[in-house]
N, C-alpha and C. Protein backbone atom coordinates (compact mmCIF):
# COMPACT_ATOMS: atom_id res chain seq x y z
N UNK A 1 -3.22 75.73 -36.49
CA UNK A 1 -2.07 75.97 -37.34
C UNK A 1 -2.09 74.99 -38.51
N UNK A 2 -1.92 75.62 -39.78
CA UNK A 2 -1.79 74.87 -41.11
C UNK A 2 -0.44 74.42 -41.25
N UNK A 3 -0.06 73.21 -41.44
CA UNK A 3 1.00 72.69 -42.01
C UNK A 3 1.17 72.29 -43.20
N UNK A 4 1.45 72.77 -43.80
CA UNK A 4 1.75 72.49 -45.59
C UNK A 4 3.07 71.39 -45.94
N UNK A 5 2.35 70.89 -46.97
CA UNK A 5 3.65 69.82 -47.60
C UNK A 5 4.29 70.25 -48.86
N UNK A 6 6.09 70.27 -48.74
CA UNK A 6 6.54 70.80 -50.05
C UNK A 6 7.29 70.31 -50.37
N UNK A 7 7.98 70.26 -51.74
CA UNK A 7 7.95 69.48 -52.60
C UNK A 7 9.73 70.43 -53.12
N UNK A 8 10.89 69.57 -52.68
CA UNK A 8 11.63 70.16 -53.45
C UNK A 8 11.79 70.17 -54.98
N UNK A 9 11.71 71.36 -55.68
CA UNK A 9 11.86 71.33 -57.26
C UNK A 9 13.40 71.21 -58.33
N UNK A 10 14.31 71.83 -57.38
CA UNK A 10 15.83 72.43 -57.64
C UNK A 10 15.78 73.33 -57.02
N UNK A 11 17.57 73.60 -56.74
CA UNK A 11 17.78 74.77 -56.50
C UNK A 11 17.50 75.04 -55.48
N UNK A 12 16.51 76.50 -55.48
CA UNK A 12 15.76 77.06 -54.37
C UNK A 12 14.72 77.11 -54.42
N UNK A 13 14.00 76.22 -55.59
CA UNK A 13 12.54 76.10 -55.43
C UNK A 13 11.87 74.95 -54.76
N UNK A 14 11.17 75.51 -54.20
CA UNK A 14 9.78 74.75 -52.91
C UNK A 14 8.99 75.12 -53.54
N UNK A 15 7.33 73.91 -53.64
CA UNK A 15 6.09 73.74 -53.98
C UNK A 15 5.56 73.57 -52.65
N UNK A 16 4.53 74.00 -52.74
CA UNK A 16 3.40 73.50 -52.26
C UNK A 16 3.14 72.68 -52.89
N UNK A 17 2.63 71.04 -51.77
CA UNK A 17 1.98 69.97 -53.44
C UNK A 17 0.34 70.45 -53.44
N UNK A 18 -0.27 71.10 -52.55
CA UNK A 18 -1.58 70.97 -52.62
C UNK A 18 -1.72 71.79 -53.82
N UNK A 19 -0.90 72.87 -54.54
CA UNK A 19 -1.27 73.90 -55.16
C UNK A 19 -0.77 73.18 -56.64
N UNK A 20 -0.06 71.97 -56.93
CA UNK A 20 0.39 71.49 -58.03
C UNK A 20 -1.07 71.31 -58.82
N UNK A 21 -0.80 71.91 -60.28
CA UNK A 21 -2.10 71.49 -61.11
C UNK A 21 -1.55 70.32 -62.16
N UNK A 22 -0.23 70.64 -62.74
CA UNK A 22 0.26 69.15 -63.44
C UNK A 22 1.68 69.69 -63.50
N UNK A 23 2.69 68.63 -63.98
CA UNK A 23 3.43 68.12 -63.78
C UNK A 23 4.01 67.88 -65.49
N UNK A 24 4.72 68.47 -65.99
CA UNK A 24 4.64 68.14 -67.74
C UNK A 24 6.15 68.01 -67.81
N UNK A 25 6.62 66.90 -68.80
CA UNK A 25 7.54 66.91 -70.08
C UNK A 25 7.83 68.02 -70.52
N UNK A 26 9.01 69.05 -70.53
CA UNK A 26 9.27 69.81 -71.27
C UNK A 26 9.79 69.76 -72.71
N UNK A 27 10.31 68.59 -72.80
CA UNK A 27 10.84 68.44 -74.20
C UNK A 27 9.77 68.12 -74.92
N UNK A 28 8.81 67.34 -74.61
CA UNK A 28 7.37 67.52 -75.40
C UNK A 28 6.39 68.55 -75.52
N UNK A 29 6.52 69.38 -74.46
CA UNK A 29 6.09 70.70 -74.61
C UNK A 29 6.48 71.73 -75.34
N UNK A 30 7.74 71.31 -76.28
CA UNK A 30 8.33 71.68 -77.02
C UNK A 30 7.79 71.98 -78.24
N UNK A 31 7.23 71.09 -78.98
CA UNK A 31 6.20 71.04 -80.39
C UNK A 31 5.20 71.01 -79.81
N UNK A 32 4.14 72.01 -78.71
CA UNK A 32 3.38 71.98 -79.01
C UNK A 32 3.15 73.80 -78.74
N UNK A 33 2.30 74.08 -79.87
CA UNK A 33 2.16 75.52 -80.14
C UNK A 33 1.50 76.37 -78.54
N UNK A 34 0.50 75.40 -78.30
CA UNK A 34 -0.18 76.09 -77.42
C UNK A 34 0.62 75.98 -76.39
N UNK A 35 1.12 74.97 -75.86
CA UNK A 35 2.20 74.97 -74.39
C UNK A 35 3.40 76.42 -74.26
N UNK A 36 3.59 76.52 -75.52
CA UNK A 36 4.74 77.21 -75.69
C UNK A 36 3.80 78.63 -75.05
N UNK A 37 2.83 78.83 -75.90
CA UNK A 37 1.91 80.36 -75.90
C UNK A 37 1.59 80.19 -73.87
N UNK A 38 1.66 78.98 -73.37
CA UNK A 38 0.68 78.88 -72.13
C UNK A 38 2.86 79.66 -71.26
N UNK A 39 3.47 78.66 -71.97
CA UNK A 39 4.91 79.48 -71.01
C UNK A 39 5.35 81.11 -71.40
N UNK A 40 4.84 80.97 -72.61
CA UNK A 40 5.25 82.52 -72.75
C UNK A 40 4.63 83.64 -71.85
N UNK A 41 3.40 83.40 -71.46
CA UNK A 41 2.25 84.61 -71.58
C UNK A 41 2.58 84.50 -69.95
N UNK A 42 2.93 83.23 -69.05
CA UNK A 42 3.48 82.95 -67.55
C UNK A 42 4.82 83.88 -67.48
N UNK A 43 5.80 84.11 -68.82
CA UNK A 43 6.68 84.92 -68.14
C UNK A 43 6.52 85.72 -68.97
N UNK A 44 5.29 86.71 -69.52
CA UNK A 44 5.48 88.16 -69.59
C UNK A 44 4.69 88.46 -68.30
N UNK A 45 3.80 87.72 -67.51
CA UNK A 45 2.93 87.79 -66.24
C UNK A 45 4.06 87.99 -65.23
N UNK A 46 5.10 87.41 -65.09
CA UNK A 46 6.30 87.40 -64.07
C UNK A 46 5.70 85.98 -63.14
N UNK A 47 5.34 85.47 -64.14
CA UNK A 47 4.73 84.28 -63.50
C UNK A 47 5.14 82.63 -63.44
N UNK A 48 6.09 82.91 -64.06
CA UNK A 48 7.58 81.75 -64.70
C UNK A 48 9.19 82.18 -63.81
N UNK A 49 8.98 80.85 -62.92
CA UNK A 49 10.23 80.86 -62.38
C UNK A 49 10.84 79.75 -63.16
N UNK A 50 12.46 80.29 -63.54
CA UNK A 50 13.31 79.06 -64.49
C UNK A 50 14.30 78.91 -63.33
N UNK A 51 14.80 77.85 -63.49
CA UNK A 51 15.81 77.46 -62.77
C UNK A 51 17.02 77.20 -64.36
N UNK A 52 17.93 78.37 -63.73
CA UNK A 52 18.49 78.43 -65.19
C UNK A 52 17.81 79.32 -66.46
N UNK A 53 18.05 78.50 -67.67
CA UNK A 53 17.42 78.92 -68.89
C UNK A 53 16.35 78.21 -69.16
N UNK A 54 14.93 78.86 -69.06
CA UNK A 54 13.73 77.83 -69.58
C UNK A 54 13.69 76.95 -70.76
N UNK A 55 14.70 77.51 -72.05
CA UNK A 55 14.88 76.53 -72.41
C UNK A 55 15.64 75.27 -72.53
N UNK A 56 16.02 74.84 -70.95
CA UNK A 56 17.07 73.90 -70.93
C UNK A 56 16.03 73.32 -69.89
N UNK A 57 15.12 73.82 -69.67
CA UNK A 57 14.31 72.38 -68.64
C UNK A 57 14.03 71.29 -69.07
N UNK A 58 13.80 70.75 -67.57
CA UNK A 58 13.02 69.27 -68.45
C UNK A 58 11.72 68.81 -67.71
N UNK A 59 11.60 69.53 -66.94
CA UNK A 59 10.40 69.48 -66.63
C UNK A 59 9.45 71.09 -65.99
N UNK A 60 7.91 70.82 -66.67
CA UNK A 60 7.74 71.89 -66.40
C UNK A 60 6.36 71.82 -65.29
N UNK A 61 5.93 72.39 -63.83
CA UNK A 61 5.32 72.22 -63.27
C UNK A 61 4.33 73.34 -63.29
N UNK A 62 3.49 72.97 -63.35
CA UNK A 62 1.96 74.18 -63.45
C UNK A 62 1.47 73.88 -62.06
N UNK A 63 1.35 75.78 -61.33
CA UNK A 63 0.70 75.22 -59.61
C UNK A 63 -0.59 76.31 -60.65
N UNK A 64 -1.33 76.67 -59.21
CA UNK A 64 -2.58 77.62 -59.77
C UNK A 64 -2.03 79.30 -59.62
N UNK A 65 -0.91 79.37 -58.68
CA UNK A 65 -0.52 80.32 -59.16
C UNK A 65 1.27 81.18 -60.19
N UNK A 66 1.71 79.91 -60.30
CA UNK A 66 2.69 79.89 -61.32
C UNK A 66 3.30 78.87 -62.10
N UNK A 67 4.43 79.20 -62.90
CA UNK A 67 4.58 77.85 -63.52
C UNK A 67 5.96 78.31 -63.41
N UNK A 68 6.98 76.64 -63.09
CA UNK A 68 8.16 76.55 -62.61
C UNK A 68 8.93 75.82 -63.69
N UNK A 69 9.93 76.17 -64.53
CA UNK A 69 10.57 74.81 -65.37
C UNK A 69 11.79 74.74 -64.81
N UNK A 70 12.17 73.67 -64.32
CA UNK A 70 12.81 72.80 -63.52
C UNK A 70 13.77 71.94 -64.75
N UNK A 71 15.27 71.69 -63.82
CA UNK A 71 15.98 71.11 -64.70
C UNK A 71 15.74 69.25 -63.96
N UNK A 72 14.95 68.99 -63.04
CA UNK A 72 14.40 67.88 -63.13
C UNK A 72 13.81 67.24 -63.61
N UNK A 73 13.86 65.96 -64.08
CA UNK A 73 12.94 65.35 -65.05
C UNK A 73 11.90 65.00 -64.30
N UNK A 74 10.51 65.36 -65.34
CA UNK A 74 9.19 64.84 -64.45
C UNK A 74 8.65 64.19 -63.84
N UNK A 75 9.17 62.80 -64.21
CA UNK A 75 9.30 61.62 -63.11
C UNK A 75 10.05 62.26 -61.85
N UNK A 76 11.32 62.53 -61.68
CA UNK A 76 11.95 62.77 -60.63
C UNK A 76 10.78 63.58 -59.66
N UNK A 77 10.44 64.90 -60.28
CA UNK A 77 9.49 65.97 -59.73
C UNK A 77 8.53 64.97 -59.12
N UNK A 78 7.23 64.14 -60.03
CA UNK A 78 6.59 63.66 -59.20
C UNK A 78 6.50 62.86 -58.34
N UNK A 79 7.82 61.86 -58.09
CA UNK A 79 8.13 61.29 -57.24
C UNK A 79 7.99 61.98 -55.94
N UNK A 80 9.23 63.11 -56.33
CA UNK A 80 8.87 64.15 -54.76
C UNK A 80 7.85 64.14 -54.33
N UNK A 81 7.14 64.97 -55.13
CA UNK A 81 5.62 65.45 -54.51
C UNK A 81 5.01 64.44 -53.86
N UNK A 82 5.09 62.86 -54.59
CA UNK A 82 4.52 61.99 -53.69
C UNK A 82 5.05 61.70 -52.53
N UNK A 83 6.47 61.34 -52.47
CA UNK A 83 6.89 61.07 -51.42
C UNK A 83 6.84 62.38 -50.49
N UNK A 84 6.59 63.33 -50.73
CA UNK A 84 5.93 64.45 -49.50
C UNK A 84 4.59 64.19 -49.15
N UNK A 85 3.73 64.12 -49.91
CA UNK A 85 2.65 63.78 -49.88
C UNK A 85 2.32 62.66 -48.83
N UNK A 86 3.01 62.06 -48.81
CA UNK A 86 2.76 59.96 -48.90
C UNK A 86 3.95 60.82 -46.95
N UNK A 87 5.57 61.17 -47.05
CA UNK A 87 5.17 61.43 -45.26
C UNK A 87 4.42 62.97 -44.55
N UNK A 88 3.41 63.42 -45.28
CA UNK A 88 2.44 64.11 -44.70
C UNK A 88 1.58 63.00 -43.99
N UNK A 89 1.34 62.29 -44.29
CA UNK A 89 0.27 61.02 -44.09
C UNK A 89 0.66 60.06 -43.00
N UNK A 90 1.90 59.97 -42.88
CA UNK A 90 2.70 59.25 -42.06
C UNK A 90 2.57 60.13 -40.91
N UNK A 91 2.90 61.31 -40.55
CA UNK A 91 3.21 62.21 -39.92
C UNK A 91 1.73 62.40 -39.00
N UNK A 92 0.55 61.99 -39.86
CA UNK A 92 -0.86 62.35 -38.97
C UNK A 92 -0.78 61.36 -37.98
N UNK A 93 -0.55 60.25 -38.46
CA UNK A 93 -0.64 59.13 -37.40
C UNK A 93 -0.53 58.54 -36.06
């Protein structure tokens, strides 16, 4: 049996951390042309979950199979993930 570690995002979103590819600044993702084209083209795919209005996130998380913008700030987000991460590890012991 696989046990997976997840990562609360808001709301009602759960990660997988193994599937996290990065972890971004949304307000800096803001001016940049291509980020914007990389969130758009995720929600004409149905591939963008917002919590809320995407443009009120503040952080935006890329797994391999979607991208989540979160009204958590990115620090906050990766904290989680570690501290899931970090008692997955605890938990083998």
């Amino acid at each position: 049996m696989r046990i997976g570690v997840y990562a609360h995002l808001g709301q009602e979103m759960v990660v997988d951390v193994r599937r996290v590819v990065a972890i971004l600044d949304a307000r800096r993702l803001q001016r940049s042309p291509s980020a914007r084209a990389m969130i758009e083209r995720a929600a004409k795919e149905g591939r963008l979950i917002a919590e809320g209005a995407a443009g009120e996130a503040r952080a935006i998380v890329v797994t391999d199979t979607r991208v989540y913008a979160v009204g958590a700030t990115a620090q906050t987000v990766a904290r989680r993930i570690e501290e899931g991460a970090n008692s997955r590890r605890v938990n083998r012991l």
